[in-house]
PDB file of N, CA and C in Angstrom:
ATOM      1  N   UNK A   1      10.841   3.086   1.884  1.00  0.00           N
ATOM      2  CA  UNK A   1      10.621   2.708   0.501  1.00  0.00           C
ATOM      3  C   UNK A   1       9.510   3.569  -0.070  1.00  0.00           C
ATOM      4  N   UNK A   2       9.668   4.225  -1.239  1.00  0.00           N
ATOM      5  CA  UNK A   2       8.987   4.573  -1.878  1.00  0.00           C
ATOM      6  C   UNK A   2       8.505   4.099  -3.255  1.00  0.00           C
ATOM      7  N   UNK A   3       6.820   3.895  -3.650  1.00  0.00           N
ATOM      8  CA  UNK A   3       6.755   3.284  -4.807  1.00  0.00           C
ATOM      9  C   UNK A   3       5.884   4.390  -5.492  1.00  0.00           C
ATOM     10  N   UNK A   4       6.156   4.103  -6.699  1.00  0.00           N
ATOM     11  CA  UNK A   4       5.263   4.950  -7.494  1.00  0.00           C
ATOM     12  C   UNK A   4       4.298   4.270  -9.209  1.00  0.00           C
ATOM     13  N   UNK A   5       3.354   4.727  -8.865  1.00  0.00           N
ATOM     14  CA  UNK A   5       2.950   3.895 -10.244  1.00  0.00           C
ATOM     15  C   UNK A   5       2.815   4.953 -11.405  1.00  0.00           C
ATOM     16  N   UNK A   6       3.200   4.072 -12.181  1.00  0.00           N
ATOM     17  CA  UNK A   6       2.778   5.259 -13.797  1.00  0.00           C
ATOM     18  C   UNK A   6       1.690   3.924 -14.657  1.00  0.00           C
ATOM     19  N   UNK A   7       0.661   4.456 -14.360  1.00  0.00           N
ATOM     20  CA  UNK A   7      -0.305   3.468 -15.123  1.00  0.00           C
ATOM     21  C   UNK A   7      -0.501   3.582 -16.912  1.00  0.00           C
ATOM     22  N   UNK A   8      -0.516   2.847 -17.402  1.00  0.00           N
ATOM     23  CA  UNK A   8      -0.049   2.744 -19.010  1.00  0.00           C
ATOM     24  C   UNK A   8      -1.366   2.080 -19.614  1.00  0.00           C
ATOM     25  N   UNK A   9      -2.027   2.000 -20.605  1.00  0.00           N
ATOM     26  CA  UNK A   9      -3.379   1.968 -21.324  1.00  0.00           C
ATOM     27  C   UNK A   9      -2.958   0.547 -21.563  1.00  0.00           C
ATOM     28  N   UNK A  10      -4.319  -0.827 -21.127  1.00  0.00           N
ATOM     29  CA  UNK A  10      -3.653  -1.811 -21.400  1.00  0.00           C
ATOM     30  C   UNK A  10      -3.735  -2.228 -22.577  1.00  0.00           C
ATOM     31  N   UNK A  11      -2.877  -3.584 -22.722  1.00  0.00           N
ATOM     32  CA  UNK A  11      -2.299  -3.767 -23.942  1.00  0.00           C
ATOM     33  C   UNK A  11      -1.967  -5.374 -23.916  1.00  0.00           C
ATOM     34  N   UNK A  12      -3.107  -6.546 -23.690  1.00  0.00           N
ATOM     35  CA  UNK A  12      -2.706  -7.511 -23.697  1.00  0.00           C
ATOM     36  C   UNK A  12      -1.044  -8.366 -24.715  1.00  0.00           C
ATOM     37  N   UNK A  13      -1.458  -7.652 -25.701  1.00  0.00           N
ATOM     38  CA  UNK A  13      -0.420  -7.753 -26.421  1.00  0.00           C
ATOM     39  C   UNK A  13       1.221  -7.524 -25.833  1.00  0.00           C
ATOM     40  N   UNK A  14       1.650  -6.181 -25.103  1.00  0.00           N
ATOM     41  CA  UNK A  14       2.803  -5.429 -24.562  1.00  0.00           C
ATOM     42  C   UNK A  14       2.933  -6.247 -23.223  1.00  0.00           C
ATOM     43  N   UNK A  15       3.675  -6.785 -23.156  1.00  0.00           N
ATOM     44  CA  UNK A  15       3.972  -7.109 -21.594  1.00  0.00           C
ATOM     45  C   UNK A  15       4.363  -6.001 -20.749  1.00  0.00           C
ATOM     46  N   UNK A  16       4.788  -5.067 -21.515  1.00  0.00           N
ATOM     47  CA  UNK A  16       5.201  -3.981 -20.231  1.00  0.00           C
ATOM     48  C   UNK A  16       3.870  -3.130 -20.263  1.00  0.00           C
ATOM     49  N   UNK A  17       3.007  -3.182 -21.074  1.00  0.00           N
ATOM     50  CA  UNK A  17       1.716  -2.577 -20.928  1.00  0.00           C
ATOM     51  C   UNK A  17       0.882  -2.986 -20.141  1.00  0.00           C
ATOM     52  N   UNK A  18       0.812  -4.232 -19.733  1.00  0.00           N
ATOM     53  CA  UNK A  18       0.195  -5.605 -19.560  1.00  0.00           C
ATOM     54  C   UNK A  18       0.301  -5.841 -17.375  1.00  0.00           C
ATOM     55  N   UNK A  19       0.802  -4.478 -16.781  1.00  0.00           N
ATOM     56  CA  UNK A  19       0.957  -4.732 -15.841  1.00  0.00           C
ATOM     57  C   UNK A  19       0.276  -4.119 -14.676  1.00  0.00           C
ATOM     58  N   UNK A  20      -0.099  -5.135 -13.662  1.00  0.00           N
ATOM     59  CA  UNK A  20      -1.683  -4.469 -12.629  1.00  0.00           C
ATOM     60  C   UNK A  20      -1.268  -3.411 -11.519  1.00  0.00           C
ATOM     61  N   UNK A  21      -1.850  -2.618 -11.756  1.00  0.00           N
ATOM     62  CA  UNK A  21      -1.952  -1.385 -10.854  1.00  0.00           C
ATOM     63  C   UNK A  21      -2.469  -1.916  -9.405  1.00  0.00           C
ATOM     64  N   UNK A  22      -2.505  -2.498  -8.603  1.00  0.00           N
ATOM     65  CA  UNK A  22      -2.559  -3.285  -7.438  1.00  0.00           C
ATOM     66  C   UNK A  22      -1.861  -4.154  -7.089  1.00  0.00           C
ATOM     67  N   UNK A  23      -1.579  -4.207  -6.222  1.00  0.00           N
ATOM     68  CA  UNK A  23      -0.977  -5.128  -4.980  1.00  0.00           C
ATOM     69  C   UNK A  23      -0.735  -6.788  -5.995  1.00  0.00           C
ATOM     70  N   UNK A  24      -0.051  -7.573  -6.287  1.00  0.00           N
ATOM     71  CA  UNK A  24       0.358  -8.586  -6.374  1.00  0.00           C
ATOM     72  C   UNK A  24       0.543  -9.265  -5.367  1.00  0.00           C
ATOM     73  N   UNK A  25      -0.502 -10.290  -5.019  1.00  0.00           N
ATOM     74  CA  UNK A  25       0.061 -11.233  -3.668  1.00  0.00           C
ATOM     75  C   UNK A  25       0.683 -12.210  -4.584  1.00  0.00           C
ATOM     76  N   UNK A  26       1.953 -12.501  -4.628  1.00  0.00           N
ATOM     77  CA  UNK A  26       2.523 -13.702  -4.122  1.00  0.00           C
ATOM     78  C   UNK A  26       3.481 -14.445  -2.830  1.00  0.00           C
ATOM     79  N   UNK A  27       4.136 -15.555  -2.884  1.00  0.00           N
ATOM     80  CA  UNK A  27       4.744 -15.730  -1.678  1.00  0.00           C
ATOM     81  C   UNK A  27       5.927 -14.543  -1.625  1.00  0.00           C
ATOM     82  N   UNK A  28       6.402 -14.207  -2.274  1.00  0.00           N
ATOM     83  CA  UNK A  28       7.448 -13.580  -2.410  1.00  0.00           C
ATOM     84  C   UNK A  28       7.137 -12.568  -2.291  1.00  0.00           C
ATOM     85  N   UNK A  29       5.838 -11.611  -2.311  1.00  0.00           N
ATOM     86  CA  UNK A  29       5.873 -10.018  -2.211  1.00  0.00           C
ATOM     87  C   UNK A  29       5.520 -10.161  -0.942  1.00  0.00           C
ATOM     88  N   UNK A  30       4.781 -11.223  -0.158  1.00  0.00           N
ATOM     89  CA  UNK A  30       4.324 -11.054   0.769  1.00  0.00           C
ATOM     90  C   UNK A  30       5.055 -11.421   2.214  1.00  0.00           C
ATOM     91  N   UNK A  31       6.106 -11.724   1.719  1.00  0.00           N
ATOM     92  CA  UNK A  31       7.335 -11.840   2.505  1.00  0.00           C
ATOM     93  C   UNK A  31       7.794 -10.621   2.722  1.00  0.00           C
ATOM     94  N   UNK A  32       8.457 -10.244   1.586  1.00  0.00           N
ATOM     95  CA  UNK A  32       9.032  -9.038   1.437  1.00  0.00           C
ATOM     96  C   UNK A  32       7.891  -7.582   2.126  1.00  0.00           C
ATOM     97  N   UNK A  33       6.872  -7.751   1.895  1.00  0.00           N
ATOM     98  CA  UNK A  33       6.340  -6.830   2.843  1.00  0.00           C
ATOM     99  C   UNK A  33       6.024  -7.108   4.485  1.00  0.00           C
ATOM    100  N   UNK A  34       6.148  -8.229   4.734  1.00  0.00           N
ATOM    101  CA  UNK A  34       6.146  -8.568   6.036  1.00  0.00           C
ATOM    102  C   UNK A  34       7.654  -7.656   6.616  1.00  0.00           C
ATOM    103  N   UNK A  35       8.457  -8.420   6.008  1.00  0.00           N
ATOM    104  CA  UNK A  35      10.000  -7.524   6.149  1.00  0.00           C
ATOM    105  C   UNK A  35       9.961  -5.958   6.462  1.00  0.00           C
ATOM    106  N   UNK A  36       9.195  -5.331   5.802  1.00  0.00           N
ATOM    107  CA  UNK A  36       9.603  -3.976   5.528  1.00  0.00           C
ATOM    108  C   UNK A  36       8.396  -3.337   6.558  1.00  0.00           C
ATOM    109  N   UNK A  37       7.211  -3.654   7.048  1.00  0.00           N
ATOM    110  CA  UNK A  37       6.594  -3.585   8.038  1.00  0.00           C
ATOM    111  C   UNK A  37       7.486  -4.037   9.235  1.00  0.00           C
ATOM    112  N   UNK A  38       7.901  -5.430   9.851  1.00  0.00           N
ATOM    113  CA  UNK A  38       8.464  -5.541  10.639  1.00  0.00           C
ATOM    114  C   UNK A  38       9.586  -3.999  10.847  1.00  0.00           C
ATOM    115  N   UNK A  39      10.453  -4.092   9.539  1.00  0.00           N
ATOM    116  CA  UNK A  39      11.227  -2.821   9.851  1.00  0.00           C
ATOM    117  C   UNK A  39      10.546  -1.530  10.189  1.00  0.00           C
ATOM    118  N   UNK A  40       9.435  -1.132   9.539  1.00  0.00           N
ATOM    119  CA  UNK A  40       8.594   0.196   9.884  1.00  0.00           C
ATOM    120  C   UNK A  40       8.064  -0.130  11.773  1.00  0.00           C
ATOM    121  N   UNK A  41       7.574  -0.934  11.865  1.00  0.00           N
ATOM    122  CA  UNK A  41       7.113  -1.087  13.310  1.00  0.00           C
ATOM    123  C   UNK A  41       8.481  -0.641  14.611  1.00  0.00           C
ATOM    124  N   UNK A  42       9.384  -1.003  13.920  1.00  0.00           N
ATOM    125  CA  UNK A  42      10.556  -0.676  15.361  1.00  0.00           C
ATOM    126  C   UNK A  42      10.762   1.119  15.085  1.00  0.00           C
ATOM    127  N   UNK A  43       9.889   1.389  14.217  1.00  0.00           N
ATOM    128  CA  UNK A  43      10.275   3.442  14.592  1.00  0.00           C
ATOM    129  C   UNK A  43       8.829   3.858  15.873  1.00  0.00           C
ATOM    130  N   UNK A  44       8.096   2.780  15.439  1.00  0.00           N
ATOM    131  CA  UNK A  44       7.040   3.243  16.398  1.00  0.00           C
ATOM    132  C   UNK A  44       6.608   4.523  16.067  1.00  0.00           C
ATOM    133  N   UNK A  45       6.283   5.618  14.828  1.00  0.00           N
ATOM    134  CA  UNK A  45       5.820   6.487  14.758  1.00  0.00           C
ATOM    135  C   UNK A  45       5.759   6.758  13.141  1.00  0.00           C
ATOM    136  N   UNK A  46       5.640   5.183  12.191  1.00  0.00           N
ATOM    137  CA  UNK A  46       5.713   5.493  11.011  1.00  0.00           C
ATOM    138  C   UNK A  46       3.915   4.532  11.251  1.00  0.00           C
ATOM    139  N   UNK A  47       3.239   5.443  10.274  1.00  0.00           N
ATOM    140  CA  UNK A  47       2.087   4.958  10.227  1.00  0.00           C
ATOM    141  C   UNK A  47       1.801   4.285   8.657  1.00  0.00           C
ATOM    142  N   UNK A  48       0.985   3.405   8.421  1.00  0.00           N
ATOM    143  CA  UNK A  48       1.125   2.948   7.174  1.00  0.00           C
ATOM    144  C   UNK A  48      -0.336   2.560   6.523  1.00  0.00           C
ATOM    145  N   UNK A  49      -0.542   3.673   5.528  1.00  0.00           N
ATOM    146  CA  UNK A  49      -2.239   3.547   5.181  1.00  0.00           C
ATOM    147  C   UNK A  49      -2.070   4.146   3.374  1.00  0.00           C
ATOM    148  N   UNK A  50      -2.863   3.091   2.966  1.00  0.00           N
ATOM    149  CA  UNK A  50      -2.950   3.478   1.749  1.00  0.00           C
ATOM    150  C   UNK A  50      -2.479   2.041   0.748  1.00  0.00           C
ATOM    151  N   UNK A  51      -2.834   2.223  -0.291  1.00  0.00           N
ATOM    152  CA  UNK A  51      -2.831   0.921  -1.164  1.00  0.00           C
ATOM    153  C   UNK A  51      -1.034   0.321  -1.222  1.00  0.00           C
ATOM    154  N   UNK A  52      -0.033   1.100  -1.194  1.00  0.00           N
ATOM    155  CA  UNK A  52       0.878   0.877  -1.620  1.00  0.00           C
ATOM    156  C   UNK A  52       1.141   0.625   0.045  1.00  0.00           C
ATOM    157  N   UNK A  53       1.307   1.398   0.680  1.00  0.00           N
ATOM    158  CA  UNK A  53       2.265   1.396   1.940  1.00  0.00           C
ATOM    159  C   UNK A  53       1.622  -0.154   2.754  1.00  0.00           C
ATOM    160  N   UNK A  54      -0.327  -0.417   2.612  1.00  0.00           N
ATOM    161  CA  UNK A  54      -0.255  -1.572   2.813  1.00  0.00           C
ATOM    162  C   UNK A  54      -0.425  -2.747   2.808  1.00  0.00           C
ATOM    163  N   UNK A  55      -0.081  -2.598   0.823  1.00  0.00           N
ATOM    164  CA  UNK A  55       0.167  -3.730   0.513  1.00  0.00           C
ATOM    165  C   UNK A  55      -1.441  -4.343   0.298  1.00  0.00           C
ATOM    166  N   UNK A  56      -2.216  -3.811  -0.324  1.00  0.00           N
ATOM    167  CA  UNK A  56      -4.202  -4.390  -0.282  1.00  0.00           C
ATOM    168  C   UNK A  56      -4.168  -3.425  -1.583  1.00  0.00           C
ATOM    169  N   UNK A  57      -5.535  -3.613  -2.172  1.00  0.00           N
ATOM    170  CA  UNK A  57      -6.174  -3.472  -3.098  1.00  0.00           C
ATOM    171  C   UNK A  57      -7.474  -2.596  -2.471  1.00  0.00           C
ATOM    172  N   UNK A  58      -7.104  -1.413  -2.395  1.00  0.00           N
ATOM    173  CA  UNK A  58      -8.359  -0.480  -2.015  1.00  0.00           C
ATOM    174  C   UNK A  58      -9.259   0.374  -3.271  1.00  0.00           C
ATOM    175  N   UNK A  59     -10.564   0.207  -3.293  1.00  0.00           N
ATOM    176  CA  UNK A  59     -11.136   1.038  -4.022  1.00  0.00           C
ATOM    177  C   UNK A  59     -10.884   2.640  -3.191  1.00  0.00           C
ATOM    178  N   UNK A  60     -11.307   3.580  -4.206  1.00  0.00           N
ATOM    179  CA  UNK A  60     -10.811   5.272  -3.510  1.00  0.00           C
ATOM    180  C   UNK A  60     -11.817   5.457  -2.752  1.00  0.00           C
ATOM    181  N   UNK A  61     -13.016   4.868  -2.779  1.00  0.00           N
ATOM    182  CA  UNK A  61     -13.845   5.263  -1.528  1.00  0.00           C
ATOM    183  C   UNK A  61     -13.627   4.985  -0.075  1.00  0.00           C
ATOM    184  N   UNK A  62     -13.104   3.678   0.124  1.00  0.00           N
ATOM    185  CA  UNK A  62     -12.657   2.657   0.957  1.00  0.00           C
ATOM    186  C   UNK A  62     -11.580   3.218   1.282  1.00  0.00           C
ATOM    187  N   UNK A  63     -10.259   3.356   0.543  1.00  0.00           N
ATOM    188  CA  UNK A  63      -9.059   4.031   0.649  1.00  0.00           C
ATOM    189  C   UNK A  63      -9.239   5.803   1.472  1.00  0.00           C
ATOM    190  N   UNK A  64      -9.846   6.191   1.233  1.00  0.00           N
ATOM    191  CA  UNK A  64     -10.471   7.531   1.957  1.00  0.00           C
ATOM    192  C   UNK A  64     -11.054   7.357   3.102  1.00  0.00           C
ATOM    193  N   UNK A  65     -12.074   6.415   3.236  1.00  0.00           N
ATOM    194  CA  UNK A  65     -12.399   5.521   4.892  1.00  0.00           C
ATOM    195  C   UNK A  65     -11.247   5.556   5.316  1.00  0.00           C
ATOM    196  N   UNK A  66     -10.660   4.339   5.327  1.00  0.00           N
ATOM    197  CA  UNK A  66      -9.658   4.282   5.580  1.00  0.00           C
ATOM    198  C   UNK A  66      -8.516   5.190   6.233  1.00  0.00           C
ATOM    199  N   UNK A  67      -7.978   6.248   5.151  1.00  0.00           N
ATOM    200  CA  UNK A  67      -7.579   7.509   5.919  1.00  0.00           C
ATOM    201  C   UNK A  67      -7.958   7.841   6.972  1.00  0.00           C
ATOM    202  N   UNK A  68      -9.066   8.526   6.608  1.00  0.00           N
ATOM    203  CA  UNK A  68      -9.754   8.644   7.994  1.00  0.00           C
ATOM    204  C   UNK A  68     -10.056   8.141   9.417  1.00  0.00           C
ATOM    205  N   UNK A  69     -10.164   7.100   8.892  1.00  0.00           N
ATOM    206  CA  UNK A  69      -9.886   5.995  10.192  1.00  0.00           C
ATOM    207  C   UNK A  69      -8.570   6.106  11.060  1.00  0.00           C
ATOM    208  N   UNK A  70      -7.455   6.409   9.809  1.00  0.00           N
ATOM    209  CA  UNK A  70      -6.096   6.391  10.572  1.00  0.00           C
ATOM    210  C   UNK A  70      -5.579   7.639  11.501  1.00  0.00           C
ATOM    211  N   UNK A  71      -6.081   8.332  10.970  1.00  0.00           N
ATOM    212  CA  UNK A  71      -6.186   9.659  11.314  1.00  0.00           C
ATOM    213  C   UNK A  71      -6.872   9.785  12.803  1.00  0.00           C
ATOM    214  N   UNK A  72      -7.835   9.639  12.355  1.00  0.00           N
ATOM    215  CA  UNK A  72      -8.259   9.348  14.351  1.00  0.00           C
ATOM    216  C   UNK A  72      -7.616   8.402  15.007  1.00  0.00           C
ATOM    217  N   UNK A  73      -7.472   7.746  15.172  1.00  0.00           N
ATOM    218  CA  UNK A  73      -6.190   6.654  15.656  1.00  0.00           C
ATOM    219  C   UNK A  73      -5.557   7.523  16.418  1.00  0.00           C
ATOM    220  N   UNK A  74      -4.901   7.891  15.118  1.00  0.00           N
ATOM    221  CA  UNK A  74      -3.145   8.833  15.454  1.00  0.00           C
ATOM    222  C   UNK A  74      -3.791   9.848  16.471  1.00  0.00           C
ATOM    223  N   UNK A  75      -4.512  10.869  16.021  1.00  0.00           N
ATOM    224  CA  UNK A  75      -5.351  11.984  17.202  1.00  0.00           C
ATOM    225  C   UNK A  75      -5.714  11.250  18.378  1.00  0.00           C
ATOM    226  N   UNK A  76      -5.666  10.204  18.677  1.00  0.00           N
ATOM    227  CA  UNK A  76      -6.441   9.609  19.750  1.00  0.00           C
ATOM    228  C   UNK A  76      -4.782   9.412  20.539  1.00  0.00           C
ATOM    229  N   UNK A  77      -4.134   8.990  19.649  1.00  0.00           N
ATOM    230  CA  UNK A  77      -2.527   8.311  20.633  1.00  0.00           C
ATOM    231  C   UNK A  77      -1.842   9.893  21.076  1.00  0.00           C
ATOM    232  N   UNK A  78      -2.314  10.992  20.100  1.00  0.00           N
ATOM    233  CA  UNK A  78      -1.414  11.827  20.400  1.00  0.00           C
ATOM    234  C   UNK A  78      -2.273  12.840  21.522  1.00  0.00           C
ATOM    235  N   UNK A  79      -3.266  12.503  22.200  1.00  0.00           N
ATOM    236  CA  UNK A  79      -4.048  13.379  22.780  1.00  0.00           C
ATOM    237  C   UNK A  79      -3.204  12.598  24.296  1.00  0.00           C
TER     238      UNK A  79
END
């Protein structure tokens, strides 16, 4: 799955303006991403980092930690 955002100037007024650039927990997204993780986990070589792929609300500093973090991981499994 691929998602993509096109962020739009808000606009309490516009409902289609009116929509959050982060992660939505409800029961229902959070199902649905349980799902699609469960499915990513049986390749055993799909890694998943970043606001969209998992599903969190990262500031870009944190989100860049983060990376990084994963990144050694992966260098560590593949050594």
């Amino acid at each position: 799955m691929i998602a993509t955002e096109y962020p739009l100037e808000y606009d309490p007024s516009d409902p289609s303006a009116n929509i959050p650039y982060y992660p939505v927990l409800t029961d229902d997204s959070q199902k649905r991403y349980k799902m699609y993780l469960e499915e990513a986990n049986k390749y055993g070589n799909i890694v998943l980092c970043g606001r969209l792929a998992e599903f969190k609300y990262y500031n870009m500093d944190v989100c860049i930690e983060h990376a990084l973090q994963k990144f050694e991981e992966i260098k560590e499994r593949l050594k």
